[in-house]
Protein backbone atom coordinates (compact mmCIF):
# COMPACT_ATOMS: atom_id res chain seq x y z
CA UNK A 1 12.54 -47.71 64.73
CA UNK A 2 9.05 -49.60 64.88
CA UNK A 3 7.86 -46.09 66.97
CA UNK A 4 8.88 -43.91 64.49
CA UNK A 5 7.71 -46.26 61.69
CA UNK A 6 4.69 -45.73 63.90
CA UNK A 7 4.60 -42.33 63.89
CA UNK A 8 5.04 -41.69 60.53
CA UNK A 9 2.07 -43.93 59.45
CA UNK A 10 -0.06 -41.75 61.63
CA UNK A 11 1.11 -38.95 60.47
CA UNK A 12 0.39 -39.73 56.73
CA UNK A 13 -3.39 -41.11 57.59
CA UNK A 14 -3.64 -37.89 59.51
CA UNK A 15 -2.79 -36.19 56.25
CA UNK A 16 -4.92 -38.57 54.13
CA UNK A 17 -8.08 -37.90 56.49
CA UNK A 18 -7.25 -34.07 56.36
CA UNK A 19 -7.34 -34.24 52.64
CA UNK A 20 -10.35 -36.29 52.62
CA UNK A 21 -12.51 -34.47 54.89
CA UNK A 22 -11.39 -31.23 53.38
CA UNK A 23 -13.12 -32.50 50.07
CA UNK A 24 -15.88 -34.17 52.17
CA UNK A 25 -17.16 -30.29 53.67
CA UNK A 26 -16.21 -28.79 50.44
CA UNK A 27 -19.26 -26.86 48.83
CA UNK A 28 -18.16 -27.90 45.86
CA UNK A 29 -15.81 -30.13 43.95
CA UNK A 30 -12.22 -28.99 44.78
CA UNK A 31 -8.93 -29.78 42.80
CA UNK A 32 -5.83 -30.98 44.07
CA UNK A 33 -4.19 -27.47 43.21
CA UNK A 34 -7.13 -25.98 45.85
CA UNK A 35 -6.45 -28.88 48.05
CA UNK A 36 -2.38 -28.36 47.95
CA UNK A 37 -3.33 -24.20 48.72
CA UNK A 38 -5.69 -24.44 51.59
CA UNK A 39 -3.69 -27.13 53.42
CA UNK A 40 -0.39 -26.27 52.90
CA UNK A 41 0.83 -29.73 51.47
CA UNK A 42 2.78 -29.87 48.42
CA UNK A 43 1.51 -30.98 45.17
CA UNK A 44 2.85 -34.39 44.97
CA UNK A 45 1.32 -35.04 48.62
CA UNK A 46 -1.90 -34.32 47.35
CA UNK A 47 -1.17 -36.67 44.14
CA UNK A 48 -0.54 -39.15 46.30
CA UNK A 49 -3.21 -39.15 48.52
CA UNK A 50 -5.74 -38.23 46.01
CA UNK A 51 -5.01 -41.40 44.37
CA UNK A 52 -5.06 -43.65 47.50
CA UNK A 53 -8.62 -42.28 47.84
CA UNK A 54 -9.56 -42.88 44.69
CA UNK A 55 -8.15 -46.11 44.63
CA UNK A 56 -10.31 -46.74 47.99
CA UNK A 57 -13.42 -46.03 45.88
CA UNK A 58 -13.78 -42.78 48.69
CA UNK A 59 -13.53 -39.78 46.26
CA UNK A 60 -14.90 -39.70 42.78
CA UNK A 61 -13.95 -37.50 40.37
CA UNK A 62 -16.42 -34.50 40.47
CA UNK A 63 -16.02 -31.73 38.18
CA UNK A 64 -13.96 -30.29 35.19
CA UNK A 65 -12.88 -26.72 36.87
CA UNK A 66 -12.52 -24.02 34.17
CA UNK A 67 -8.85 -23.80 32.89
CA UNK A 68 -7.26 -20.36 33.82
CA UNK A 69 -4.30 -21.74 31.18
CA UNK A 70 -3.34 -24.91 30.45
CA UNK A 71 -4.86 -28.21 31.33
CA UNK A 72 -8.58 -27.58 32.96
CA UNK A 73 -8.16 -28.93 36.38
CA UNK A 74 -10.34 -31.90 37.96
CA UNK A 75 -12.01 -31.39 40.71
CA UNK A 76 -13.24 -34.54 43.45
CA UNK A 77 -15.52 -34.91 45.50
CA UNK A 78 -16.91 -37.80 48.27
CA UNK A 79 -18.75 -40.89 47.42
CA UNK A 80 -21.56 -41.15 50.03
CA UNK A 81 -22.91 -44.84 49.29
CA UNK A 82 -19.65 -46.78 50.38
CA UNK A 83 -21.12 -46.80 53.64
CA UNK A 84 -24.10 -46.46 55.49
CA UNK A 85 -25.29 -46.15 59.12
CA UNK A 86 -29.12 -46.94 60.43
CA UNK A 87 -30.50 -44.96 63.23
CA UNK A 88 -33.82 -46.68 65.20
CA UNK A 89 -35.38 -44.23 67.64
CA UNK A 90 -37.46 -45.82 70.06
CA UNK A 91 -40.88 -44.29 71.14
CA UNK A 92 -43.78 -45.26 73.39
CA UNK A 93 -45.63 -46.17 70.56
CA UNK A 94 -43.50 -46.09 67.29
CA UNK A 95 -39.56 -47.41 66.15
CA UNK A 96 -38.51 -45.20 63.33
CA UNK A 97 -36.09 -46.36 61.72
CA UNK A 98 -33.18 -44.43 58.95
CA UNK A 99 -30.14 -45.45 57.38
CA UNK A 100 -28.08 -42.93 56.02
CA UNK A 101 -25.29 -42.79 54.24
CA UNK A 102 -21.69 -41.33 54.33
CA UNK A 103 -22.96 -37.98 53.33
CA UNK A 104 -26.18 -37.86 55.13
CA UNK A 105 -28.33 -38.63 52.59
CA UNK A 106 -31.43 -40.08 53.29
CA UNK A 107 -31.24 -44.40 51.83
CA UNK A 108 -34.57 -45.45 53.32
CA UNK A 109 -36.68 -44.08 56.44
CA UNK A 110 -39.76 -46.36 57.93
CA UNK A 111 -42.07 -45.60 60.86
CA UNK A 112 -43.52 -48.76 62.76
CA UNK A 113 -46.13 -49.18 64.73
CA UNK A 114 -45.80 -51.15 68.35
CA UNK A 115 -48.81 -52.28 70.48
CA UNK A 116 -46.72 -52.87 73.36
CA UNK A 117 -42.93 -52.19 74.39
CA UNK A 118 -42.22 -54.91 77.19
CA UNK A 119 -38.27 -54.33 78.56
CA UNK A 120 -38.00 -58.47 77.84
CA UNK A 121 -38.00 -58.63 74.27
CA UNK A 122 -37.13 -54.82 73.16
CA UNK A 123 -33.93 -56.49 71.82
CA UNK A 124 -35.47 -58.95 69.91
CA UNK A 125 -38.10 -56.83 68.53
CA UNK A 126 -35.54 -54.15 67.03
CA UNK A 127 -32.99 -56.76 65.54
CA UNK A 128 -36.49 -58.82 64.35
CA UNK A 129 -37.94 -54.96 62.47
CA UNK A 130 -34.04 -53.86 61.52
CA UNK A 131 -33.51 -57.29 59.18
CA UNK A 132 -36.87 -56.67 57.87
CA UNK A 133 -35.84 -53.09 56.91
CA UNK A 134 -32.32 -54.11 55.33
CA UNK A 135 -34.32 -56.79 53.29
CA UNK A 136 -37.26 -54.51 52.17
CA UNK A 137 -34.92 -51.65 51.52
CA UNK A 138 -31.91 -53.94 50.17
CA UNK A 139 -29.33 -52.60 52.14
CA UNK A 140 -25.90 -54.02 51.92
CA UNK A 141 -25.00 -55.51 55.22
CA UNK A 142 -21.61 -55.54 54.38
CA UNK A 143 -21.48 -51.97 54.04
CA UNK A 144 -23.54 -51.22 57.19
CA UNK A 145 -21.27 -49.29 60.09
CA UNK A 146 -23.16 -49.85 62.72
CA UNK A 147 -27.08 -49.40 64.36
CA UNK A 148 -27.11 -46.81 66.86
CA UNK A 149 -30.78 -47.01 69.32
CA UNK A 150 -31.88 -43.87 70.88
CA UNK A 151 -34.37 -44.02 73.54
CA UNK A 152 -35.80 -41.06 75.64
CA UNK A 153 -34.18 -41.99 79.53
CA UNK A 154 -31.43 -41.45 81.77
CA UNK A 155 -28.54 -43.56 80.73
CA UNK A 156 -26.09 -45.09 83.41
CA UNK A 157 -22.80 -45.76 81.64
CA UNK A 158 -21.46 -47.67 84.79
CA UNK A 159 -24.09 -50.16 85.13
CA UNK A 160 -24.70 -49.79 81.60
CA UNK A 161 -28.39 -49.82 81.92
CA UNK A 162 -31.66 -47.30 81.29
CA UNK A 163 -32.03 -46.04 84.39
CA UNK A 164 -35.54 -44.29 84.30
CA UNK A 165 -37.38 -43.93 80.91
CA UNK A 166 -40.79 -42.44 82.09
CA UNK A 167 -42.73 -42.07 78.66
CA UNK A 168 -41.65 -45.84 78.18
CA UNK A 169 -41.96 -47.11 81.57
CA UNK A 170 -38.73 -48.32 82.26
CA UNK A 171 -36.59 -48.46 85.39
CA UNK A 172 -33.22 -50.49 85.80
CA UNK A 173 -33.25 -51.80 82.55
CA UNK A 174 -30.12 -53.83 81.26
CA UNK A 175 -28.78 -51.80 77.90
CA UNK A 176 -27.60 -55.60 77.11
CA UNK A 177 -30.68 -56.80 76.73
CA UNK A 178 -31.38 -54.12 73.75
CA UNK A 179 -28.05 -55.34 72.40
CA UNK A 180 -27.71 -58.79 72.89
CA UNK A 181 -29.88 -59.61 70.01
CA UNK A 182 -28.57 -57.45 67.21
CA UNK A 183 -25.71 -58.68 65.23
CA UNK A 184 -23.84 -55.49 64.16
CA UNK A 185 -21.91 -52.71 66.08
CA UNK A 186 -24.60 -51.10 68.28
CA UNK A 187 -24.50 -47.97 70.08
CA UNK A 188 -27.49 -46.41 72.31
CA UNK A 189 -27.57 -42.88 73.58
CA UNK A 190 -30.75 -40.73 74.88
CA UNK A 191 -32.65 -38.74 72.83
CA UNK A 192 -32.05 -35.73 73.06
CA UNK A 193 -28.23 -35.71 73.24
CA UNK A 194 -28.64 -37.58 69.99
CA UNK A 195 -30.56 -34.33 68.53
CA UNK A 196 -27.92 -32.27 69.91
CA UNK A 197 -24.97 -34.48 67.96
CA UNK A 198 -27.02 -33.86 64.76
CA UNK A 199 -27.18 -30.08 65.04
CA UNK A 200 -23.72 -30.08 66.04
CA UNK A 201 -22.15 -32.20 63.02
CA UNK A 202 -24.94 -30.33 61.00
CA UNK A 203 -22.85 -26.61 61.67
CA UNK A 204 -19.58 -28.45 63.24
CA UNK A 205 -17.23 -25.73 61.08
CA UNK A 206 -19.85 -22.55 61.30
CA UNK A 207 -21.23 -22.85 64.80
CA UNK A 208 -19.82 -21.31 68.14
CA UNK A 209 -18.02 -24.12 70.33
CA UNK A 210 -19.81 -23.74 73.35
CA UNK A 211 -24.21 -24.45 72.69
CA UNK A 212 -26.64 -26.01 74.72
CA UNK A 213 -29.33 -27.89 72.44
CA UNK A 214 -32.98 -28.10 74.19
CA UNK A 215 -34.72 -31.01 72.52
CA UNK A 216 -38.76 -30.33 72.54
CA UNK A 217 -40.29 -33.41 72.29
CA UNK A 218 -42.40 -35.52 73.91
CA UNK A 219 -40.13 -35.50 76.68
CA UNK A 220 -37.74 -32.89 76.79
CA UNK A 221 -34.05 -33.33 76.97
CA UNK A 222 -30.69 -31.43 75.66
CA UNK A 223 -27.40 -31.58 75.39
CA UNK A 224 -24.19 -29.31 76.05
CA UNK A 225 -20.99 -28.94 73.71
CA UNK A 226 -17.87 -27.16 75.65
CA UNK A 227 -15.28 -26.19 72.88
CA UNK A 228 -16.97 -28.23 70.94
CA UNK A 229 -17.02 -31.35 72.71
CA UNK A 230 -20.01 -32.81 73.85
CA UNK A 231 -20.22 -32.85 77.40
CA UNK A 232 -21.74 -35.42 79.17
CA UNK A 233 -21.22 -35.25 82.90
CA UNK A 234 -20.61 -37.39 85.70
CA UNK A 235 -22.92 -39.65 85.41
CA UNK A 236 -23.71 -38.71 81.78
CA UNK A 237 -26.87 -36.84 82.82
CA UNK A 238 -25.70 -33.65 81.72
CA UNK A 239 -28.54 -31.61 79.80
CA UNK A 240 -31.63 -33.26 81.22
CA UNK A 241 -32.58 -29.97 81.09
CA UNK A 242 -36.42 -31.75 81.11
CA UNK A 243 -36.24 -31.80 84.72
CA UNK A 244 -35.25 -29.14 86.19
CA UNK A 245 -37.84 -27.35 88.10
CA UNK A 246 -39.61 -24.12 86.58
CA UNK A 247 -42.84 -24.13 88.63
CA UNK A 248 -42.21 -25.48 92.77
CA UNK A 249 -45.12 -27.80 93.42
CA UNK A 250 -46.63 -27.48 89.99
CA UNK A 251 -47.53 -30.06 87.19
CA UNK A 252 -46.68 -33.98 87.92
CA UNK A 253 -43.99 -35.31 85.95
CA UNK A 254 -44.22 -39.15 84.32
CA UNK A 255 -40.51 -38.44 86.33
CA UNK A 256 -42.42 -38.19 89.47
CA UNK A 257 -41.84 -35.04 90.80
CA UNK A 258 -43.80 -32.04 90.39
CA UNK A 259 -43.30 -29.16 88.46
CA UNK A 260 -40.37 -30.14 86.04
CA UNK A 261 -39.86 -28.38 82.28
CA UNK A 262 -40.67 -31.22 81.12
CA UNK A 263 -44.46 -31.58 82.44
CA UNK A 264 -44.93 -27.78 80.81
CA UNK A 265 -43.13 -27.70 77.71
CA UNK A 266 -43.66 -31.62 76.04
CA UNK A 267 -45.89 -31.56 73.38
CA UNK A 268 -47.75 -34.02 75.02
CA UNK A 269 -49.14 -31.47 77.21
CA UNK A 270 -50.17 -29.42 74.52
CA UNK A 271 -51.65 -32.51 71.82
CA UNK A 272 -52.04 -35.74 73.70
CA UNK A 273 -53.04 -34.85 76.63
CA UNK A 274 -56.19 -32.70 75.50
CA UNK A 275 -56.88 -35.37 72.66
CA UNK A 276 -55.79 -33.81 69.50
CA UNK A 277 -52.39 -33.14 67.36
CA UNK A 278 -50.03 -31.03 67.43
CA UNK A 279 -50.93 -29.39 63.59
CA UNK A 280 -54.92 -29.30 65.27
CA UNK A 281 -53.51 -26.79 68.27
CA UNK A 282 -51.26 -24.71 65.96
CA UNK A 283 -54.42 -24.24 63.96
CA UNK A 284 -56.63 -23.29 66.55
CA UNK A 285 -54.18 -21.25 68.26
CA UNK A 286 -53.79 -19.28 64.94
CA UNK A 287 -57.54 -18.99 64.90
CA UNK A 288 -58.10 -17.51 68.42
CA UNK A 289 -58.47 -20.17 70.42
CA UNK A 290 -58.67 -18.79 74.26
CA UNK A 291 -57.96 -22.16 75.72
CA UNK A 292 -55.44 -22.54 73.48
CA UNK A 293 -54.14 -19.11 73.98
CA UNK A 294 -54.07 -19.71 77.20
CA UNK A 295 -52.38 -23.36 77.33
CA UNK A 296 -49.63 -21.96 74.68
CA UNK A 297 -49.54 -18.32 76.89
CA UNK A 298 -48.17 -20.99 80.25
CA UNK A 299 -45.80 -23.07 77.59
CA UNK A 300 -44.10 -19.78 76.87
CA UNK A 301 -43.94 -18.40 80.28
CA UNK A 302 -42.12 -21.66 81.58
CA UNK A 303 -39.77 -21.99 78.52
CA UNK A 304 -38.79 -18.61 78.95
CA UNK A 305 -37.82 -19.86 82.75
CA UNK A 306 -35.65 -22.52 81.78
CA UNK A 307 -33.78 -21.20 78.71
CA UNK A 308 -33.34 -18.08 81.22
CA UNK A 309 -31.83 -20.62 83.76
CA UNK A 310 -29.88 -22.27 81.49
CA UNK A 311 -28.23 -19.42 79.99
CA UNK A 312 -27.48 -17.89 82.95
CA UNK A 313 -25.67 -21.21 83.96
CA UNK A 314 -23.87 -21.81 80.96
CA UNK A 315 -23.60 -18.15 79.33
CA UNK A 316 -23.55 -19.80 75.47
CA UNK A 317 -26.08 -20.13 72.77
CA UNK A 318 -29.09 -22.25 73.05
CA UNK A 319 -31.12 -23.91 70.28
CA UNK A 320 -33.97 -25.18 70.41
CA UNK A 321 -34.95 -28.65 68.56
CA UNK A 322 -37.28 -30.96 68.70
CA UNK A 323 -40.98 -31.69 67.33
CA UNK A 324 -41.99 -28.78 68.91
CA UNK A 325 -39.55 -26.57 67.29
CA UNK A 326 -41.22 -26.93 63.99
CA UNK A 327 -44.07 -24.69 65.48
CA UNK A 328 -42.07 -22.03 67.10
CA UNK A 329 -40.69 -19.57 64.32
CA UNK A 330 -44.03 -17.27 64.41
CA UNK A 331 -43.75 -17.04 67.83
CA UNK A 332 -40.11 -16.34 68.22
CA UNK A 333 -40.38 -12.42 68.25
CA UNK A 334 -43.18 -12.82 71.54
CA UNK A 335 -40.70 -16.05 72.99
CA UNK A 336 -37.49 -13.25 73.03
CA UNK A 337 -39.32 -10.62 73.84
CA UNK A 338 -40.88 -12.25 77.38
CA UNK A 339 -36.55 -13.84 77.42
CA UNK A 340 -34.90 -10.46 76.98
CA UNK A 341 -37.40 -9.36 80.37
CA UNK A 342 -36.40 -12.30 82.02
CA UNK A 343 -32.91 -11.73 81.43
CA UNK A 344 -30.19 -10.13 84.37
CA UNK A 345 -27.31 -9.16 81.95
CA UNK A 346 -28.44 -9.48 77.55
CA UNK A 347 -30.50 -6.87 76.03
CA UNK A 348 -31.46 -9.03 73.58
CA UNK A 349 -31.77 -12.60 72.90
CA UNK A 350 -30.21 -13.43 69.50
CA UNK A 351 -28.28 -16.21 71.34
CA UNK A 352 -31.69 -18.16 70.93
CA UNK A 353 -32.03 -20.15 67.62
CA UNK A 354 -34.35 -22.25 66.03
CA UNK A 355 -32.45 -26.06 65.02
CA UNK A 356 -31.71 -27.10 61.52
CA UNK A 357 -33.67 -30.47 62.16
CA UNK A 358 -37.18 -30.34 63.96
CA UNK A 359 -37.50 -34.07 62.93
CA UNK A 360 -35.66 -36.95 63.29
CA UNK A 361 -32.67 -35.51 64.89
CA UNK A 362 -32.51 -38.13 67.49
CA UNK A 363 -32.73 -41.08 64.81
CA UNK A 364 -30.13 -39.27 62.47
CA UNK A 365 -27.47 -38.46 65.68
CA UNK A 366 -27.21 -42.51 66.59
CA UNK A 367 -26.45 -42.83 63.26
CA UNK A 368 -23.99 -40.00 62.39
CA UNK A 369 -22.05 -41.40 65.80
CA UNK A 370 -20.57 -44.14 63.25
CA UNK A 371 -20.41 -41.99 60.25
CA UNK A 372 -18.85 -39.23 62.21
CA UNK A 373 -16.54 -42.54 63.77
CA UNK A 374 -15.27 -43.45 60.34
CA UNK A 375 -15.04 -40.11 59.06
CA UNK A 376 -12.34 -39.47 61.86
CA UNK A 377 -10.66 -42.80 61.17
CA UNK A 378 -9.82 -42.52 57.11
């Protein structure tokens, strides 16, 4: 009896979440008629459950609907600030820092400025700058999820360290020691499968089940959804697409190795390395730069490489995020044209798109892992 009893309560908080995430995507306020229609629950289900939700302060009451006879019918939608999630991206040079809320809106975002990142005290200095962020920005704790860290480096899940972090000089680094000092739920995932989980919950209902995300960054990373799961490997290195090789004995690495996509597509190759920004060589290069031309001319040749590699391995659509991918939209007709030549099998390359969020998809995907968490569990 205590089974079924079970069962039964999971299926009705299956119901309640379907209920409440069907409002929560809804493009607009939806009544509990609409809700009853598209679901296939009966009416008093709905009532019930509608009323539960209210009652948990997760709906609000959204919209009159116009009346088509009768009583005009109410429509609900989801209350965002219930909850809230921060993200704190890690950087060479920089924590950024965003909380969010249940619907992704934006609570309070900060960019900080570090001299020096020593693997001792990165713990301390997060949890010291994340209770100075919650004060300044007077965040309820109480209604904080969790802090999710990303960091660009190779995770190891079994020894639950950073394995190799190039651009922030880490090797064998205990992910406890990032952890230890922060007093909430903490989760800490790599870059650029962080980007990928934003442009995935992002178009979760629109997109095609099967993407590989490139993140263009300072380092470059990725990630790979199969049937729209993300897919993280073995050893969870799956889409360190950064280092695979595109040029045999060509440009060092901060990896180590030599000619990696990585060491020609960062935008470190193309900003700090020659001493300027990236907004300075987008300029110039519109202006007629040769050396510019020229430097921008090899990016494209070795992106073109590994999205060709990539696709051929995975045959699925790849988009391309990152910093970088803020610049590339007037050079996307050239980037599929020199793709399409490259390619065995597609005669063209519309399976090539430009992300939703050049910026801060790394910060928001550490913290959409705990909205994205509750949202499963209502």
């Amino acid at each position: 009896m205590e089974e079924l009893n079970a069962s039964i309560t999971e299926r009705r908080r299956l119901t309640r979440n379907s209920i409440y995430n069907y409002i929560y995507e809804a493009k607009r306020p939806p009544s509990k008629q609409e809700i009853s229609q598209n679901l296939s629950l009966s009416l008093p289900t709905v009532y019930q459950n509608i009323n539960e939700l209210l009652k948990a302060e997760l709906i609000q009451v959204g919209q009159i609907h116009e009346s088509t006879g009768g009583r005009r019918p109410i429509g609900y939608s989801a209350v965002g600030n219930i909850k809230f999630a921060v993200g704190i991206s890690i950087t060479a040079s920089k924590l950024h820092l965003l909380a969010l809320d249940l619907k992704q809106s934006e609570l309070s975002y900060e960019k900080i400025a570090i001299k020096s990142l020593k693997s001792d005290d990165i713990g301390k200095l997060i949890s010291d700058e994340l209770e100075v962020f919650l004060d300044k920005n007077r965040l309820d704790r109480n209604r904080l999820l969790g802090v999710g860290i990303t960091l660009p480096g190779v995770l190891d899940e079994e020894k639950d360290e950073v394995k190799l972090s190039p651009t922030l000089r880490m090797r064998h680094i205990s992910l406890n020691t990032i952890r230890e000092p922060i007093p909430y739920p903490t989760y800490i995932e790599n870059d650029g499968t962080s980007g990928g989980f934003t442009e995935w919950f992002e178009s979760r209902n629109t997109v095609g089940s099967d993407i590989a995300y490139i993140y263009l960054d300072y380092g470059v990373g990725g990630t790979v959804f199969i049937n729209g799961a993300q897919y993280f490997g073995k050893n969870k290195r799956s889409g360190e697409f950064g280092h695979m090789c595109v040029e045999p004995n060509g440009l060092l690495c901060n990896c180590g190795k030599k000619g990696c996509l990585e060491a020609y597509c960062s935008t470190l190759r193309i900003s700090t390395n020659i001493g300027i920004t990236l907004d300075e060589f987008f300029e110039g290069l519109q202006k007629g730069n040769p050396d510019y031309e020229a430097l921008w001319d090899d990016v494209l040749s070795h992106m073109v490489i590994g999205i060709n590699n990539i696709h051929m391995g995975l045959d699925c659509d790849i988009i391309l995020g990152g910093i970088l991918s803020q610049y590339l939209e007037p050079y996307m007709p050239e980037l599929r044209r020199r793709i399409v030549e490259n390619d065995t099998f597609e005669d063209d390359s519309e399976y090539v798109k430009l992300c939703h969020y050049p910026n801060r998809a790394d910060t928001m995907g550490v913290a959409l892992h705990f909205i994205n968490e509750y949202l499963e569990n209502i």
